[in-house]
N, C-alpha and C. Protein backbone atom coordinates (compact mmCIF):
# COMPACT_ATOMS: atom_id res chain seq x y z
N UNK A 1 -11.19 -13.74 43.78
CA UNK A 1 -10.43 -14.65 42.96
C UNK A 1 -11.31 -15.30 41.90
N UNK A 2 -12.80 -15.93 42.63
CA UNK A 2 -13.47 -16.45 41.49
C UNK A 2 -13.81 -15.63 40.07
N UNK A 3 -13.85 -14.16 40.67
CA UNK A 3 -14.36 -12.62 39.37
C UNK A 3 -13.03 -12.46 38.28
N UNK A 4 -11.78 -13.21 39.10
CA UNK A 4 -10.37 -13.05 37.82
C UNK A 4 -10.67 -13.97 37.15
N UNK A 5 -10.71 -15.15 37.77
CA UNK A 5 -10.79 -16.57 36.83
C UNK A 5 -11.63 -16.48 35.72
N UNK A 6 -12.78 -16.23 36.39
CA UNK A 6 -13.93 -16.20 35.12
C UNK A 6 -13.73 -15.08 34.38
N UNK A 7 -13.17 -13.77 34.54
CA UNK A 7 -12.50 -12.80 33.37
C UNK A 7 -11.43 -13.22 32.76
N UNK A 8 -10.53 -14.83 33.07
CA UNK A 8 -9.07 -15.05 32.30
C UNK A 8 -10.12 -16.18 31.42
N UNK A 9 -10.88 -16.75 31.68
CA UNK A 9 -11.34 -17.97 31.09
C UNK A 9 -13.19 -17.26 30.33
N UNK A 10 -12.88 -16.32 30.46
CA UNK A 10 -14.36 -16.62 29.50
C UNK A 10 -13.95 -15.50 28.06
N UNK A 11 -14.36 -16.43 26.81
CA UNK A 11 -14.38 -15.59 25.53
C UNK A 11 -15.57 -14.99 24.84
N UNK A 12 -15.20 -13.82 24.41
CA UNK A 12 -15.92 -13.16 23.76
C UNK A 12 -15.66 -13.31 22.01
N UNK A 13 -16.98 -13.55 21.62
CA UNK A 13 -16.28 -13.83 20.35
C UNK A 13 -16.03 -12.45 19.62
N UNK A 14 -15.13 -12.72 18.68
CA UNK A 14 -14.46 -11.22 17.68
C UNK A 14 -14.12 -11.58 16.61
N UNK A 15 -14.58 -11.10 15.44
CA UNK A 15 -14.59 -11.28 13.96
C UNK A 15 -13.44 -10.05 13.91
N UNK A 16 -12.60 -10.20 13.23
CA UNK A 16 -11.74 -9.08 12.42
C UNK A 16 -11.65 -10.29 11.40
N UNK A 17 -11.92 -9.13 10.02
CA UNK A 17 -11.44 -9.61 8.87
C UNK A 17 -10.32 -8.39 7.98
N UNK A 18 -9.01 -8.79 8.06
CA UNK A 18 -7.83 -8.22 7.87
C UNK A 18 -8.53 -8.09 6.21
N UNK A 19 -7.86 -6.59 5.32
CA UNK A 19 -7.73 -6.43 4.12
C UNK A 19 -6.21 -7.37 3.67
N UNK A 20 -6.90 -7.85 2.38
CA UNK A 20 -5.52 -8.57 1.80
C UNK A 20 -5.58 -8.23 0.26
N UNK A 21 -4.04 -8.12 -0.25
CA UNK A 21 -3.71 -8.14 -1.87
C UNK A 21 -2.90 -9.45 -2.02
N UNK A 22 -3.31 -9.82 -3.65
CA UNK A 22 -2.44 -10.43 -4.16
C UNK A 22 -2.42 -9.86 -5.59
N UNK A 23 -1.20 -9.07 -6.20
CA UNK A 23 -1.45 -9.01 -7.64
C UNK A 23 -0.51 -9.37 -8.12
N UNK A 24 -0.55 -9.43 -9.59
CA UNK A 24 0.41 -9.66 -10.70
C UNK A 24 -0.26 -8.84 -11.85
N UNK A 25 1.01 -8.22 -12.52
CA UNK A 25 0.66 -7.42 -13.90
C UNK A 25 2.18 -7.54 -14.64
N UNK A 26 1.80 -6.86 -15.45
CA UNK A 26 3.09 -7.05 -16.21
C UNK A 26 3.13 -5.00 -17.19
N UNK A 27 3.98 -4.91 -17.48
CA UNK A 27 4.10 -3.55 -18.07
C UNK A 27 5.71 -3.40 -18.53
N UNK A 28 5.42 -1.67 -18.20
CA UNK A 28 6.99 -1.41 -18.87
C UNK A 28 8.21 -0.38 -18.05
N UNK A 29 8.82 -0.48 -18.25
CA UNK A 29 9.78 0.52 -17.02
C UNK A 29 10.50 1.31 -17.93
N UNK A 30 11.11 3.06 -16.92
CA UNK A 30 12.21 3.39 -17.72
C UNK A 30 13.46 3.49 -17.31
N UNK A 31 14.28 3.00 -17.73
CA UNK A 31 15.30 2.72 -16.08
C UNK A 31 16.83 3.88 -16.57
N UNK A 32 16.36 4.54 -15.81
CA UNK A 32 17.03 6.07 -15.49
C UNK A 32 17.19 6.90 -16.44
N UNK A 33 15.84 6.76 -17.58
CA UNK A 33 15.45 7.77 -18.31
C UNK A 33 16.35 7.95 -19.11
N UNK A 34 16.82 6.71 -19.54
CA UNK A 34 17.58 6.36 -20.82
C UNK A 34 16.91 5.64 -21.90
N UNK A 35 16.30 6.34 -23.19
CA UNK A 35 15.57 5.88 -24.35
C UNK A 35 15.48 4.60 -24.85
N UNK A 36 16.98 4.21 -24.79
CA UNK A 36 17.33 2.92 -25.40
C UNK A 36 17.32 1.86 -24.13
N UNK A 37 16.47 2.15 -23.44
CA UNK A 37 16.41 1.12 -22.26
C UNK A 37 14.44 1.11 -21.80
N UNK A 38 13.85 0.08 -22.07
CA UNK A 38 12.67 0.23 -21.47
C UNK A 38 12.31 -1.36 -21.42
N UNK A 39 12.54 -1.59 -20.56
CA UNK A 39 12.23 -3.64 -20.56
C UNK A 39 10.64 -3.52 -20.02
N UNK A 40 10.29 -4.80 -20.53
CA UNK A 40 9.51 -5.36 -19.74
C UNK A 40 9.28 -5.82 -18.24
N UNK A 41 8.28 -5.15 -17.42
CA UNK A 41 8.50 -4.77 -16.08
C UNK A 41 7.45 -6.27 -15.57
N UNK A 42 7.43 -7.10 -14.92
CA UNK A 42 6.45 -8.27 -14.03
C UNK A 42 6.48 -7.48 -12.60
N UNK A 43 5.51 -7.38 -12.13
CA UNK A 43 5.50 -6.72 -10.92
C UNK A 43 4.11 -7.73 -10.36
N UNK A 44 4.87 -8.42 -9.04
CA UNK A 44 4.15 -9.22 -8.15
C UNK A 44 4.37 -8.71 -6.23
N UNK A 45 3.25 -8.14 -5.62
CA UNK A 45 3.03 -7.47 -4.56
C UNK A 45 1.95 -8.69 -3.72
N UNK A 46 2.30 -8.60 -2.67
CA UNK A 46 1.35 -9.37 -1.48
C UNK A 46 1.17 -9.03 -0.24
N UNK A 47 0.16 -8.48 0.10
CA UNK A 47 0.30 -7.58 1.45
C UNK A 47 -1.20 -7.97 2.46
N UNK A 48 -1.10 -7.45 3.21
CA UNK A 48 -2.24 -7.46 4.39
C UNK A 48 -2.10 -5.90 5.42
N UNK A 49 -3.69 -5.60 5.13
CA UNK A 49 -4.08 -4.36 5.65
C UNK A 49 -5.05 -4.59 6.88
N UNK A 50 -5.51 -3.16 7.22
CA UNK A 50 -6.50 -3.22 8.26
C UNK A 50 -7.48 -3.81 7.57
N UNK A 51 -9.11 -3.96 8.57
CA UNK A 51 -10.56 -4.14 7.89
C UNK A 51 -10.69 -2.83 6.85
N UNK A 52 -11.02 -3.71 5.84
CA UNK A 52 -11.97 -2.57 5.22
C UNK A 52 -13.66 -1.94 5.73
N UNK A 53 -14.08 -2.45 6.36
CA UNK A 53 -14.88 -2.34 7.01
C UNK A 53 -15.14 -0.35 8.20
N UNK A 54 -13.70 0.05 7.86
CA UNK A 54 -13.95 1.53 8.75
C UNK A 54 -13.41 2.10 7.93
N UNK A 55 -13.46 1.92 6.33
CA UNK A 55 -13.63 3.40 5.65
C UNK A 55 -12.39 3.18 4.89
N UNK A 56 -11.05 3.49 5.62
CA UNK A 56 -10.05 3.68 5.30
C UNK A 56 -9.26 2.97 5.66
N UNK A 57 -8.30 2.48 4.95
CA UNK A 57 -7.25 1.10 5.15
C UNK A 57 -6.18 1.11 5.16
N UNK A 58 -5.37 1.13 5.61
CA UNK A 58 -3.49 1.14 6.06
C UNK A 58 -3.08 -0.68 5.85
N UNK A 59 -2.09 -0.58 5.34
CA UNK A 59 -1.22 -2.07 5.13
C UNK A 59 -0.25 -1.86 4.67
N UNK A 60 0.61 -3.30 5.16
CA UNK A 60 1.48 -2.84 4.26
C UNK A 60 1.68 -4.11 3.30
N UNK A 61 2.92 -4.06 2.12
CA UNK A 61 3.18 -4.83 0.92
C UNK A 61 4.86 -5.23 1.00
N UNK A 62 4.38 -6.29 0.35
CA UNK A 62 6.43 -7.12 0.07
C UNK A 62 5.91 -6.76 -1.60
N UNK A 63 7.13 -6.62 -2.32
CA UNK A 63 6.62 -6.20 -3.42
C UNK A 63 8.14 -6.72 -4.41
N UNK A 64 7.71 -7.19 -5.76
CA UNK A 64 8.68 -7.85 -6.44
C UNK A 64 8.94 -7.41 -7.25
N UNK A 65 9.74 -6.67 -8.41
CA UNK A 65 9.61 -6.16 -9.67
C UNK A 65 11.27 -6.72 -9.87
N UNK A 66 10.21 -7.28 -11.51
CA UNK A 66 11.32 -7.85 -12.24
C UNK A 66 11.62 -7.23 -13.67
N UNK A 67 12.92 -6.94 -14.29
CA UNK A 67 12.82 -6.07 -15.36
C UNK A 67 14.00 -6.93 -16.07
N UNK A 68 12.82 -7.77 -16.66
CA UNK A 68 13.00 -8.55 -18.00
C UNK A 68 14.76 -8.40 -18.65
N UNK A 69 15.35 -8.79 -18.49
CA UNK A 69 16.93 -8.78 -19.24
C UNK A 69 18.02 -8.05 -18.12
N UNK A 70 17.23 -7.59 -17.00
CA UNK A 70 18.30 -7.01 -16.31
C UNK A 70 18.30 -7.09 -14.65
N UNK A 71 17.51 -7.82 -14.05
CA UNK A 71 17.50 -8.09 -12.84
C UNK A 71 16.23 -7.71 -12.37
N UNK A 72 16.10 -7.94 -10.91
CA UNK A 72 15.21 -7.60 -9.73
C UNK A 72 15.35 -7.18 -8.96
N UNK A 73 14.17 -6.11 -8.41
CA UNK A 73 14.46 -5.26 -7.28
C UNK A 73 13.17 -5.79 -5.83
N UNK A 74 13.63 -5.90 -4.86
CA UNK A 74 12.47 -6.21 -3.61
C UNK A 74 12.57 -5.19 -2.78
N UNK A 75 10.98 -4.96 -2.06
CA UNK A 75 10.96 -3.97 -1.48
C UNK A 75 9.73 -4.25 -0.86
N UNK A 76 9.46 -3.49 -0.24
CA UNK A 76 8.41 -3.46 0.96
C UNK A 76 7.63 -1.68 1.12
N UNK A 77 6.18 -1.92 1.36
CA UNK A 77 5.55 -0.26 0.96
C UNK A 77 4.67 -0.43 2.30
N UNK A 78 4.46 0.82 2.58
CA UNK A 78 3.13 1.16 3.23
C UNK A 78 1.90 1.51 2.02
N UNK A 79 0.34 0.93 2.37
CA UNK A 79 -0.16 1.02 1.07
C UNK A 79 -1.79 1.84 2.12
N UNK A 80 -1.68 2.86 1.54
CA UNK A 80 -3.38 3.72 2.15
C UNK A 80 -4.08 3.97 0.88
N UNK A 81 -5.22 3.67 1.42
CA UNK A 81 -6.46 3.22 0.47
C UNK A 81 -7.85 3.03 1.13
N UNK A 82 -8.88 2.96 0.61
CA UNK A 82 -9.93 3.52 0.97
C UNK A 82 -10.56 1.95 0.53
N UNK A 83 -11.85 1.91 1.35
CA UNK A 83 -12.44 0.21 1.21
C UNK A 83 -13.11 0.00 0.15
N UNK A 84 -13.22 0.97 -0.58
CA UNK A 84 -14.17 0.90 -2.10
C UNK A 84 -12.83 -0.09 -2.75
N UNK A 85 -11.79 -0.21 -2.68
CA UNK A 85 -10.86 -0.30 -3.72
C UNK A 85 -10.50 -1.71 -2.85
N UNK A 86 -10.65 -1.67 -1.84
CA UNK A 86 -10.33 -3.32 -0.84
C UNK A 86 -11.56 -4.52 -1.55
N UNK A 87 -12.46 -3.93 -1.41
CA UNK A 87 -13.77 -4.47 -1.77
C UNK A 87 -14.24 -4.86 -3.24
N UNK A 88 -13.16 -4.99 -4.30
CA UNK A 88 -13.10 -4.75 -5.26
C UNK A 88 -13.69 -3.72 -6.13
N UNK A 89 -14.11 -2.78 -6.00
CA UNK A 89 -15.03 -1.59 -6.93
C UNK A 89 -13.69 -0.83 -6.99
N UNK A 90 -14.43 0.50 -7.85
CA UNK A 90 -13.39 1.16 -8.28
C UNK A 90 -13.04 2.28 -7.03
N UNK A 91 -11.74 2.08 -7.31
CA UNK A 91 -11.25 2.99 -6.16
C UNK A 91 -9.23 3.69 -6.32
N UNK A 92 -8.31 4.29 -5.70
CA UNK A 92 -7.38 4.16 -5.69
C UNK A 92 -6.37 3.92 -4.52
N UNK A 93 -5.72 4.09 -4.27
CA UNK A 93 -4.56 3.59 -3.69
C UNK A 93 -3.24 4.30 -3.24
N UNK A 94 -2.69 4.57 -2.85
CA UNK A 94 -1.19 5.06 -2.42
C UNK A 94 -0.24 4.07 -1.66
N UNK A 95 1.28 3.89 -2.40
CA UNK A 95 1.69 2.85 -1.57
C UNK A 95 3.30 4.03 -1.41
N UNK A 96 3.96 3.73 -0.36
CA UNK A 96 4.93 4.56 -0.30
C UNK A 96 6.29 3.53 0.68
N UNK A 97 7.40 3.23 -0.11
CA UNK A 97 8.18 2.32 0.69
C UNK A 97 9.57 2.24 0.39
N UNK A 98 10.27 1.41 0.32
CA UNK A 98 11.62 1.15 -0.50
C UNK A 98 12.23 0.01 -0.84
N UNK A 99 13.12 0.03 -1.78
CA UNK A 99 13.66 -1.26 -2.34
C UNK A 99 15.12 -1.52 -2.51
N UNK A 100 15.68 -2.45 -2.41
CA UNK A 100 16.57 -3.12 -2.57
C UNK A 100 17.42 -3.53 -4.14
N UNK A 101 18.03 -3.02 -4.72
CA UNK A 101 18.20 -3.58 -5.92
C UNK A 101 20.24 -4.57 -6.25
N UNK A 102 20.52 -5.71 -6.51
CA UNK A 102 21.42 -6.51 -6.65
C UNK A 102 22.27 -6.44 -7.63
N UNK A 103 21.47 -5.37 -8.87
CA UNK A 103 22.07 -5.45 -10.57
C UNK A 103 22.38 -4.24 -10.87
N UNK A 104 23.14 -3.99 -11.87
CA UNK A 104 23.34 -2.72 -12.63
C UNK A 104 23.71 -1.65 -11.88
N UNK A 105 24.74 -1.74 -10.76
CA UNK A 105 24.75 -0.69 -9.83
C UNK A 105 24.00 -0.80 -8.75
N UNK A 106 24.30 -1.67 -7.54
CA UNK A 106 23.63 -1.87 -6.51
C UNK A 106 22.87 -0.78 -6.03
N UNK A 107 21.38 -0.61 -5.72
CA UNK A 107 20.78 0.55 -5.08
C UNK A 107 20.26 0.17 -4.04
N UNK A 108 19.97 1.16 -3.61
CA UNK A 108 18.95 1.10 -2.05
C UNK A 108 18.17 2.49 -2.10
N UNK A 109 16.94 2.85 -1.90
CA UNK A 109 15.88 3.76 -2.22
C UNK A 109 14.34 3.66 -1.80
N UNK A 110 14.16 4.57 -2.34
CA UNK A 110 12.47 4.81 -2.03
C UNK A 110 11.90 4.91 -2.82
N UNK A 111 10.40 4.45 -3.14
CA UNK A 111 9.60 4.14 -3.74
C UNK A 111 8.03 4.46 -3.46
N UNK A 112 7.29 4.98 -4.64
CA UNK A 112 6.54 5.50 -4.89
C UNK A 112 5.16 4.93 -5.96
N UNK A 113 4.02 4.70 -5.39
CA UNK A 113 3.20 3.92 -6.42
C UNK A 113 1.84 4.57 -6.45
N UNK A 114 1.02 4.93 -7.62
CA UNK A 114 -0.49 4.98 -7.43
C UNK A 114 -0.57 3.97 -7.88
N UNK A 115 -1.84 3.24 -7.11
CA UNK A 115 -2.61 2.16 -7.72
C UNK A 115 -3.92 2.45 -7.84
N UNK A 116 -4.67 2.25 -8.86
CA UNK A 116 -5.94 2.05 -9.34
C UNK A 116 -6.76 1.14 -9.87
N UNK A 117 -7.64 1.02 -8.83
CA UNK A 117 -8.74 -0.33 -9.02
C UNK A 117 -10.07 -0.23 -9.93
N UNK A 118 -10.28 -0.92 -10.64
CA UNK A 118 -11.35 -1.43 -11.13
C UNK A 118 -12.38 -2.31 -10.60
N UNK A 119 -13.44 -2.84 -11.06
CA UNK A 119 -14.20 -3.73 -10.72
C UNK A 119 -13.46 -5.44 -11.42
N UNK A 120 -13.33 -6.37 -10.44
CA UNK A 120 -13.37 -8.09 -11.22
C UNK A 120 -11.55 -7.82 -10.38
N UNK A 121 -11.00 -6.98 -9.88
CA UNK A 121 -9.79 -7.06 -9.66
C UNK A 121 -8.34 -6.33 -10.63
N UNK A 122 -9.12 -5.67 -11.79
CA UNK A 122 -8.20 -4.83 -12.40
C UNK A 122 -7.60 -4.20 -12.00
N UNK A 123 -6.67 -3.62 -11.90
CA UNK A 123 -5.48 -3.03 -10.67
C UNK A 123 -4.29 -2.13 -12.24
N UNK A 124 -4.15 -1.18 -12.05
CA UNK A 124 -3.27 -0.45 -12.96
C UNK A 124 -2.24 0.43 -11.59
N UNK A 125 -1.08 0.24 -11.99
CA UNK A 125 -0.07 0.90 -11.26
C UNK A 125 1.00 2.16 -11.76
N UNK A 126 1.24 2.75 -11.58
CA UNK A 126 2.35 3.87 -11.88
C UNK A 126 2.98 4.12 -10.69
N UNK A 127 4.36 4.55 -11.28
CA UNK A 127 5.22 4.84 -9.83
C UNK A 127 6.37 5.19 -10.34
N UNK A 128 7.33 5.08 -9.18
CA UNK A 128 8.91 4.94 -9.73
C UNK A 128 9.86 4.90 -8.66
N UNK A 129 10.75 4.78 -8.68
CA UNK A 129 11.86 4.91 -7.46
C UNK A 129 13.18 5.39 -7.80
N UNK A 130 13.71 5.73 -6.61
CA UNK A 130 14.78 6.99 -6.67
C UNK A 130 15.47 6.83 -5.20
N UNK A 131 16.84 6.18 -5.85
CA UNK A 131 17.47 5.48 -4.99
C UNK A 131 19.18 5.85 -5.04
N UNK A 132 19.89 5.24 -4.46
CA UNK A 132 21.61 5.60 -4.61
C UNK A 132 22.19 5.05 -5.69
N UNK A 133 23.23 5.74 -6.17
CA UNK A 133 24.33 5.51 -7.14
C UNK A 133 23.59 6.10 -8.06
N UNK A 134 22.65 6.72 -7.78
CA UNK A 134 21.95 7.72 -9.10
C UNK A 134 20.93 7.06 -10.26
N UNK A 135 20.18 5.78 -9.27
CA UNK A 135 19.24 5.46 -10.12
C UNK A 135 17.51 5.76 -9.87
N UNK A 136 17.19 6.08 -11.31
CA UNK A 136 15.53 6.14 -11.17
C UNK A 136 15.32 5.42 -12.04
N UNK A 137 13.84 5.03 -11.57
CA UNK A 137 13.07 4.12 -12.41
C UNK A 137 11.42 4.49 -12.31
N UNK A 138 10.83 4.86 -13.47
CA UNK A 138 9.15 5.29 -13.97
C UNK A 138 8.71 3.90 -14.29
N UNK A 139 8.10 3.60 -13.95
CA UNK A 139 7.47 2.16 -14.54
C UNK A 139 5.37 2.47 -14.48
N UNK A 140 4.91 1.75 -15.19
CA UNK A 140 3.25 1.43 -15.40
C UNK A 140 3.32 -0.06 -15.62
N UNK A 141 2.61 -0.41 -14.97
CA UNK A 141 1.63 -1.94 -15.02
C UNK A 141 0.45 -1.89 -15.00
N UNK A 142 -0.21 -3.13 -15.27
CA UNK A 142 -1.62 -3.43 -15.68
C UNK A 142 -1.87 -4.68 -15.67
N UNK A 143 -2.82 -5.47 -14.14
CA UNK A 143 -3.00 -6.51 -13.90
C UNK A 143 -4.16 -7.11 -13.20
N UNK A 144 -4.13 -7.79 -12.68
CA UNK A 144 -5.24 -8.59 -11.86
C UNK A 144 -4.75 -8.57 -10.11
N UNK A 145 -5.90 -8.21 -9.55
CA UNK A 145 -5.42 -8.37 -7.38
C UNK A 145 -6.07 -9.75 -7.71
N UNK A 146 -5.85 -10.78 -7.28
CA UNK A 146 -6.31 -11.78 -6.78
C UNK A 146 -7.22 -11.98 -6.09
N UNK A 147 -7.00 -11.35 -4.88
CA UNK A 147 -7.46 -10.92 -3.70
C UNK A 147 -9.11 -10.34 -3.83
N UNK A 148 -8.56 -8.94 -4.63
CA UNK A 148 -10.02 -7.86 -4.97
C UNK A 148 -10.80 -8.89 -5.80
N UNK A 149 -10.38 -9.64 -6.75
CA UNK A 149 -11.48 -10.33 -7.65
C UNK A 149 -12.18 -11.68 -7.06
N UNK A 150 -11.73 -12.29 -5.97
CA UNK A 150 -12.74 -13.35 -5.13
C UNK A 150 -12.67 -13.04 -3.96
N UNK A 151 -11.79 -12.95 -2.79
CA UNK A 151 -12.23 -13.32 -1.67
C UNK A 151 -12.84 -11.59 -1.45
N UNK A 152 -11.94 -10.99 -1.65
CA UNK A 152 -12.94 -9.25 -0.98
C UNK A 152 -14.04 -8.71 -1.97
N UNK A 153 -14.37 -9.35 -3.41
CA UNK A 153 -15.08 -8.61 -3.89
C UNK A 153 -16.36 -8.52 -3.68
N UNK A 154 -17.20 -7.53 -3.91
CA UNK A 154 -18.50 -7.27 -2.85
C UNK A 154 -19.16 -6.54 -4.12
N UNK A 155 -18.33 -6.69 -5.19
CA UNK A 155 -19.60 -5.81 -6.57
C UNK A 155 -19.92 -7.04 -7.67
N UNK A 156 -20.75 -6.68 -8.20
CA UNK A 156 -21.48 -7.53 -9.29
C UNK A 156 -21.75 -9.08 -8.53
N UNK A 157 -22.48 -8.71 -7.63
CA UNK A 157 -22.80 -10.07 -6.81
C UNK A 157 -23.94 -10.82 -7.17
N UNK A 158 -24.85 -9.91 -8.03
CA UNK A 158 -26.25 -10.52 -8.95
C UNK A 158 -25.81 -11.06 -10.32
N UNK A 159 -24.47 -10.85 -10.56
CA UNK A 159 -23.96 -12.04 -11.76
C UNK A 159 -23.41 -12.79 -11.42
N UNK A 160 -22.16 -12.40 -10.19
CA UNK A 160 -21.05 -13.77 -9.91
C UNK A 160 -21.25 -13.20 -8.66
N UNK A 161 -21.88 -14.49 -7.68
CA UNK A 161 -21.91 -14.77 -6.53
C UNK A 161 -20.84 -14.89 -5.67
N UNK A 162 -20.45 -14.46 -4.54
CA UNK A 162 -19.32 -14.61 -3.92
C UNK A 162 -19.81 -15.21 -2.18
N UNK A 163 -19.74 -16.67 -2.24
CA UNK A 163 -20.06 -17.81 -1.14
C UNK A 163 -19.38 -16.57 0.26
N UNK A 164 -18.76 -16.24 0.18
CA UNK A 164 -18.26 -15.73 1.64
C UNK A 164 -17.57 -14.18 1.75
N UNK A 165 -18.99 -13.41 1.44
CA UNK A 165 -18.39 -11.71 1.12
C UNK A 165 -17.75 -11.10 1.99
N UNK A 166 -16.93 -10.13 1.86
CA UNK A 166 -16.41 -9.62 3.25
C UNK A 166 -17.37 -9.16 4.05
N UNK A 167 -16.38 -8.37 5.17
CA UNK A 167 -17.22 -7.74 6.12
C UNK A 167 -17.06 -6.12 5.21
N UNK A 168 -18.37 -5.75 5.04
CA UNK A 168 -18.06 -4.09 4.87
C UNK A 168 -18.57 -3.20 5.95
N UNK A 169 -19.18 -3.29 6.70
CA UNK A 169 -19.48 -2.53 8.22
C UNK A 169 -21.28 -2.06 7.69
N UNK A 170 -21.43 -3.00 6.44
CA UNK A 170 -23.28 -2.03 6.38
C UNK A 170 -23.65 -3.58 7.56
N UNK A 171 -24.69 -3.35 6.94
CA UNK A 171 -25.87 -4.33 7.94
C UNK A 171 -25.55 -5.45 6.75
N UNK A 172 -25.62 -6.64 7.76
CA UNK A 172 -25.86 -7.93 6.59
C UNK A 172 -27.32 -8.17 6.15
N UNK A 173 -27.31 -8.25 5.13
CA UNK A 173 -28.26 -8.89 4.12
C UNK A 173 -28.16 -10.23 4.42
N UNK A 174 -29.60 -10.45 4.20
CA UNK A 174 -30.13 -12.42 4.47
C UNK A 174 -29.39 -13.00 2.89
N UNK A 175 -29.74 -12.04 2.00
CA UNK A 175 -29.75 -12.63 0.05
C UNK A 175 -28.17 -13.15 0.17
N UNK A 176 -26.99 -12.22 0.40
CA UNK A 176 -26.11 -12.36 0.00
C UNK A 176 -25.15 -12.56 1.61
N UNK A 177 -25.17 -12.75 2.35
CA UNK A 177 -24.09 -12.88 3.70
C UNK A 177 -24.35 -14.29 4.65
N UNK A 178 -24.34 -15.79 3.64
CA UNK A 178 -24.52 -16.33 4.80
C UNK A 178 -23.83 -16.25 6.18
N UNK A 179 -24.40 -17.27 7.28
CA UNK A 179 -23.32 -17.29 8.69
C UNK A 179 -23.16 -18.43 8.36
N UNK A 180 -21.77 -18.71 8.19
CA UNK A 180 -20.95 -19.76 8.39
C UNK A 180 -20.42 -20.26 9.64
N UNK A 181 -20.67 -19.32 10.57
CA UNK A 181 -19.91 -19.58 12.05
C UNK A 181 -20.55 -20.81 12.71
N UNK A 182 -19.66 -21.62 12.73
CA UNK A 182 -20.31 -23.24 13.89
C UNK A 182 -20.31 -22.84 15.29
């Protein structure tokens, strides 16, 4: 009895540090490949993935796109990606999910995105979705992760310092990884 107790009551400590996005961009859409139709697209996504820390990263995203004069569509993606691109450096992305749309012919569909990262949090998107009542939509954006440009970024650390770098699975460095743990 005493060997359970002390296995229900004693902790081991465990660091997981979850991958996270926050972006916003703005661009342009084509909404069902009609000429005389191309609005201005705001596209705002927020998600949480595995560690970047083992290479390769699974998460998923709530995702917002708004098309300027004619409504909004919400949706939700699975997003695989590799930790170069978690970590802010350059890297890409795959997000694959579906959305909801309220305007212009109610839809419901699936959805399709590359994303591509830069260094500082640059984030460029392409995609489109293809959904019921016979709508598609091609859209490109071009924005900022939030996310990739302070709390996960781990490049250009000899110009802009980052107080609390992620975990990337190398060995910590004394220069750049304090321990914060009390």
């Amino acid at each position: 009895m005493a060997l359970v107790s002390a296995g229900l009551t004693s902790a081991v400590a465990a660091r997981a540090e979850p991958s996270t996005w926050f972006y916003a961009g703005a661009g342009a859409a084509d909404l069902n490949f009609r000429p005389e139709e191309y609005p201005m697209l705001i596209q705002l996504e927020t998600g949480l993935g595995s560690p970047a820390k083992h290479g390769f990263v699974v998460g998923g995203l709530f995702q917002f796109h708004g098309y300027l004069a004619n409504g909004s569509d919400l949706g939700a993606a699975l997003r695989f990606t590799h930790a170069s691109f978690v970590l802010g450096d350059w890297g890409a992305g795959l997000d694959l999910g579906f959305y909801q749309r309220w305007w212009g012919g109610n839809s419901t569909g699936g959805s399709a995105r590359l994303v591509l990262g830069a260094p500082l949090g640059i984030t460029a998107s392409i995609g489109g979705t293809m959904g019921s009542n016979d709508q598609r939509i091609v859209s490109a954006t071009l924005g900022i992760d939030f996310a990739r440009l302070s709390v996960h970024r781990s490049t250009l650390l000899d110009w802009w310092h980052n107080p609390f770098p992620p975990e990337t699975g190398d060995a910590p460095s004394a220069s750049n990884t304090p321990d914060w743990r009390f």
